[in-house]
N, C-alpha and C. Protein backbone atom coordinates (compact mmCIF):
# COMPACT_ATOMS: atom_id res chain seq x y z
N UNK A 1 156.83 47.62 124.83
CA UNK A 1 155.61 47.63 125.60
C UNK A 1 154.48 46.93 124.86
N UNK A 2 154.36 47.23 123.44
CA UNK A 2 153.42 46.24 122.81
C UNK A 2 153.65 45.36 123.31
N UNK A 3 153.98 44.09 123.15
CA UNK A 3 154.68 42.96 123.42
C UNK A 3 154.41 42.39 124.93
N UNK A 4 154.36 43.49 125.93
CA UNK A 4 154.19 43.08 127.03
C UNK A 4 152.57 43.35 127.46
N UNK A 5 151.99 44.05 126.31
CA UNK A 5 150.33 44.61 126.91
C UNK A 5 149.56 43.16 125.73
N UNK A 6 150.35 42.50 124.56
CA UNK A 6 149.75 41.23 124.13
C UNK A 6 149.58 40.33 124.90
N UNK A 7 150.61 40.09 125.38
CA UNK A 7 150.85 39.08 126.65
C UNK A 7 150.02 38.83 128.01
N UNK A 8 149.81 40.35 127.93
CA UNK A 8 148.61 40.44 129.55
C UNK A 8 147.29 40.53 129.07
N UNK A 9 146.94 41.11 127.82
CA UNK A 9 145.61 41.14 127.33
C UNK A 9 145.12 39.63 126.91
N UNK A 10 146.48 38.52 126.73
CA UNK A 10 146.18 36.98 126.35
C UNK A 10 145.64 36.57 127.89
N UNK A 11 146.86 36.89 128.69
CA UNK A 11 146.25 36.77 129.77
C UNK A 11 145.35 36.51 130.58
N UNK A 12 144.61 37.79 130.35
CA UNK A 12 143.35 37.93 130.93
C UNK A 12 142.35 37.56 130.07
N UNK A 13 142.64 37.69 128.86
CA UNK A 13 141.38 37.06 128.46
C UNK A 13 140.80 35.25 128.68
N UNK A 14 142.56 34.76 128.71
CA UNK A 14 142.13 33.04 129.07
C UNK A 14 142.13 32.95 130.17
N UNK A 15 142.17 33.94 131.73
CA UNK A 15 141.96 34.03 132.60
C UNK A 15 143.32 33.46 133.51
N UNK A 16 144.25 33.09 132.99
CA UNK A 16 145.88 32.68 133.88
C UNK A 16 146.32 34.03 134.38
N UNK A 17 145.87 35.15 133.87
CA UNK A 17 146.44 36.77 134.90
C UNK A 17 147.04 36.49 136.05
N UNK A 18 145.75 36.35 136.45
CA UNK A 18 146.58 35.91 138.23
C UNK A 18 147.06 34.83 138.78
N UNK A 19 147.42 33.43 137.79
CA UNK A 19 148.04 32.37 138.49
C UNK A 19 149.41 33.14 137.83
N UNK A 20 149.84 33.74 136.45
CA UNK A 20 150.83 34.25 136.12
C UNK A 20 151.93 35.57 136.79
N UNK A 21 150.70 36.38 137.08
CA UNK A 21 151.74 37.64 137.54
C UNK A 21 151.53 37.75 139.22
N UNK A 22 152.68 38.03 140.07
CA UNK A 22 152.87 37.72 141.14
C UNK A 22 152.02 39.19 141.60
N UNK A 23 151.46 39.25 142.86
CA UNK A 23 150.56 40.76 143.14
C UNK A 23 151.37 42.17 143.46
N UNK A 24 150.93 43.26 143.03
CA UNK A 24 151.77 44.11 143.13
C UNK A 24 152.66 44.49 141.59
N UNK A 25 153.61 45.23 142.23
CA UNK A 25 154.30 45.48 140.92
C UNK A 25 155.87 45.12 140.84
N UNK A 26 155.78 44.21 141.09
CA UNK A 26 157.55 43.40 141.11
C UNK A 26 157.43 42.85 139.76
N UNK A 27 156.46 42.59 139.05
CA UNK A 27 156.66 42.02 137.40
C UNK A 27 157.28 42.68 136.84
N UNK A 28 156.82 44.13 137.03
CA UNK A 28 157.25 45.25 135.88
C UNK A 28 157.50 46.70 136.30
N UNK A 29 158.38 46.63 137.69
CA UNK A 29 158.57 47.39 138.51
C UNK A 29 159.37 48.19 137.77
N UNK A 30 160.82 47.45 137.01
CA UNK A 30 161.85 48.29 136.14
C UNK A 30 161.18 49.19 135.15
N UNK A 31 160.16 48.59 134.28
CA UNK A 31 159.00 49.28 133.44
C UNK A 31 158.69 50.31 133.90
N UNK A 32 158.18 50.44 134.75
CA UNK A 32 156.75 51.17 135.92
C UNK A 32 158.30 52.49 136.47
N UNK A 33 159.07 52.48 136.78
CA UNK A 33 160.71 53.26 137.29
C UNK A 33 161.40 53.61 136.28
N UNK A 34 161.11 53.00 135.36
CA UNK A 34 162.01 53.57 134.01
C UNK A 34 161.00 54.85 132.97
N UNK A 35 159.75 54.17 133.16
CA UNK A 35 158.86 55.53 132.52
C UNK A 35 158.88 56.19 133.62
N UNK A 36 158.51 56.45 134.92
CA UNK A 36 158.74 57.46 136.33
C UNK A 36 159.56 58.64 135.82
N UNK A 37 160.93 57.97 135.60
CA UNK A 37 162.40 58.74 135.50
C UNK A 37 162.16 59.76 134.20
N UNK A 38 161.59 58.82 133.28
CA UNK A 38 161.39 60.17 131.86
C UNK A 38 160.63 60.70 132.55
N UNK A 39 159.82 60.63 132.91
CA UNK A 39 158.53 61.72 133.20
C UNK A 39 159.31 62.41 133.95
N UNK A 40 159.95 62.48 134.88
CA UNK A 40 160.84 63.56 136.00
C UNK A 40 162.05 64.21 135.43
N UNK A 41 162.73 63.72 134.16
CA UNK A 41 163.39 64.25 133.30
C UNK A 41 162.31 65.32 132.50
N UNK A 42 161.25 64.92 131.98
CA UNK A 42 160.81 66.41 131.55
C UNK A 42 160.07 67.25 132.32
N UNK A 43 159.79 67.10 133.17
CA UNK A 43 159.68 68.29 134.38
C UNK A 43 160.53 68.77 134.65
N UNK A 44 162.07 67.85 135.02
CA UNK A 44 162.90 69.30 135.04
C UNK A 44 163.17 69.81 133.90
N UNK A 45 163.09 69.41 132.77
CA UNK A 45 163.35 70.18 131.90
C UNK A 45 162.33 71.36 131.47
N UNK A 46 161.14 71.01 132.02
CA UNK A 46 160.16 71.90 132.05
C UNK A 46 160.61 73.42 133.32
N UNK A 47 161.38 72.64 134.20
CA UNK A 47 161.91 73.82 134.91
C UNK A 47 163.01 74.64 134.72
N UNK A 48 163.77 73.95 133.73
CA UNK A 48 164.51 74.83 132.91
C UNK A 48 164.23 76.20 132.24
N UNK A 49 163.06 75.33 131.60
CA UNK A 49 162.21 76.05 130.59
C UNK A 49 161.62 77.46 131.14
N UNK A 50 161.77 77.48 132.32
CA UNK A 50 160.49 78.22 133.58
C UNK A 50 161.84 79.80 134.01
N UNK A 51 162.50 78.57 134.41
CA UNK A 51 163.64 79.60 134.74
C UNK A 51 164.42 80.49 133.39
N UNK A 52 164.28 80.01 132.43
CA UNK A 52 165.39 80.59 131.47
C UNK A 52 164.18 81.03 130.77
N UNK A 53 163.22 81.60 130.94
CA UNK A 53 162.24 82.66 130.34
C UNK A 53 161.78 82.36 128.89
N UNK A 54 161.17 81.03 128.69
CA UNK A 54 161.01 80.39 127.33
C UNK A 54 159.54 80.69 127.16
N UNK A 55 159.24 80.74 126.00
CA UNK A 55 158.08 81.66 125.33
C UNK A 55 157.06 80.38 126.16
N UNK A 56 155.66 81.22 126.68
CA UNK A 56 154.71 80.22 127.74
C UNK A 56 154.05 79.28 126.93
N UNK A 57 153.77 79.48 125.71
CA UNK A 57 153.19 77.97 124.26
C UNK A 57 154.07 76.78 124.73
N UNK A 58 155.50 77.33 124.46
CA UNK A 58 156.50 76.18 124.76
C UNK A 58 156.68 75.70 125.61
N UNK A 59 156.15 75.82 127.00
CA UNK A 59 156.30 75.29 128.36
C UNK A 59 154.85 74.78 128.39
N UNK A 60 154.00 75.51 128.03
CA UNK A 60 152.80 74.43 128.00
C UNK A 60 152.28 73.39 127.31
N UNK A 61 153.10 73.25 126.20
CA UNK A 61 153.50 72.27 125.14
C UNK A 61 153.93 70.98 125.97
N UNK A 62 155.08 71.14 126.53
CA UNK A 62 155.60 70.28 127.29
C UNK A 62 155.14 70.24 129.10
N UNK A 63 154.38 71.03 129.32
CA UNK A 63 153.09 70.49 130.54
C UNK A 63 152.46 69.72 129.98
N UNK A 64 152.09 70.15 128.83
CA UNK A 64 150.56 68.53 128.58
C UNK A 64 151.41 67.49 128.03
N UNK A 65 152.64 67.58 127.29
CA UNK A 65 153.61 66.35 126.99
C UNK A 65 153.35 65.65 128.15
N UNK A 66 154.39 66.08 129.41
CA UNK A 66 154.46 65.95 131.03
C UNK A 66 153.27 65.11 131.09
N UNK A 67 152.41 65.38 131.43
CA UNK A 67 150.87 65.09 131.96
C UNK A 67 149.83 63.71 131.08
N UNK A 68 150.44 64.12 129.59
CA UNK A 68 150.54 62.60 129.21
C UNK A 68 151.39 61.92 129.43
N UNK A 69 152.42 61.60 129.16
CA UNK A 69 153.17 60.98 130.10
C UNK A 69 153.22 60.07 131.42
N UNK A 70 152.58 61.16 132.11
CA UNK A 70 152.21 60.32 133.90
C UNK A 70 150.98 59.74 133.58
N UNK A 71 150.34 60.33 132.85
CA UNK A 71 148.95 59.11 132.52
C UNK A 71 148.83 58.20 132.13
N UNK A 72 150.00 58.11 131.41
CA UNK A 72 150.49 56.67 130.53
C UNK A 72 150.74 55.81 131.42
N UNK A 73 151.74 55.87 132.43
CA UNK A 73 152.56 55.13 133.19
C UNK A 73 151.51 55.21 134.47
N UNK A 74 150.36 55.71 134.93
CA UNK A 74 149.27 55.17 135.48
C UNK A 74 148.39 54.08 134.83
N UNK A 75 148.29 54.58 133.66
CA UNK A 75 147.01 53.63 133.06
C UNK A 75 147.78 52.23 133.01
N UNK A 76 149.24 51.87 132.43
CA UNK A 76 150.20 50.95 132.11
C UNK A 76 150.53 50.31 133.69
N UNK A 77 150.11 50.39 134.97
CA UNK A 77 150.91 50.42 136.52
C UNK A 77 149.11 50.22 136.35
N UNK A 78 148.10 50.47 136.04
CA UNK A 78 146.88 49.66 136.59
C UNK A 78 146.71 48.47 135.60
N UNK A 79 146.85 48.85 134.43
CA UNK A 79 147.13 47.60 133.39
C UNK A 79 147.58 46.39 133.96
N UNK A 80 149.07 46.92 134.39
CA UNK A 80 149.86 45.32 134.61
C UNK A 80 149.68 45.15 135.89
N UNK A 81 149.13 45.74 136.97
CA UNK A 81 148.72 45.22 138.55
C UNK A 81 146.89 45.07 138.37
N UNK A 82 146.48 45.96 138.81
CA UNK A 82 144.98 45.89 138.95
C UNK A 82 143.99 45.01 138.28
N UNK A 83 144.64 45.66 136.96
CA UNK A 83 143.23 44.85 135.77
C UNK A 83 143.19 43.63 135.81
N UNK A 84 144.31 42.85 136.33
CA UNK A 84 144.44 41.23 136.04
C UNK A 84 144.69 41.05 137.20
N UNK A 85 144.55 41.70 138.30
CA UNK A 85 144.30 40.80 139.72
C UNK A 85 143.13 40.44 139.89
């Protein structure tokens, strides 16, 4: 992901963003679906956690894990669509 946030921050700063990345999220759709899937892997594992009576620190440990997580892959999904359209 470094690698791909150098690339868009060159981007935009010499202003080719948008002759470069097509609109929407077909650039980095696999990106954008592949962090999705972890994030829904630890929710259920967070529902594991729920059901099999795990001390509540440890489930809320991994709620705010969770929750960063989806923030990431928002801020990264406005990064590579929004900011450089």
């Amino acid at each position: 992901m470094a690698m791909t946030t150098a690339v868009t921050q060159k981007a935009v700063a010499d202003g080719t963003a948008a002759a470069a990345m097509p609109p929407g999220y077909r650039a980095h759709k696999d990106d954008h679906l592949a962090r999705l899937r972890k994030v829904e892997g630890q929710v259920r594992g967070i529902a594991r956690m729920v059901e099999g009576d795990r001390y509540c620190i440890d489930v809320l440990t991994q709620v705010s894990a969770a929750t960063r997580a989806l923030q990431q892959v928002a801020l990264v999904c406005w990064m590579t669509t929004c900011a450089i359209a």
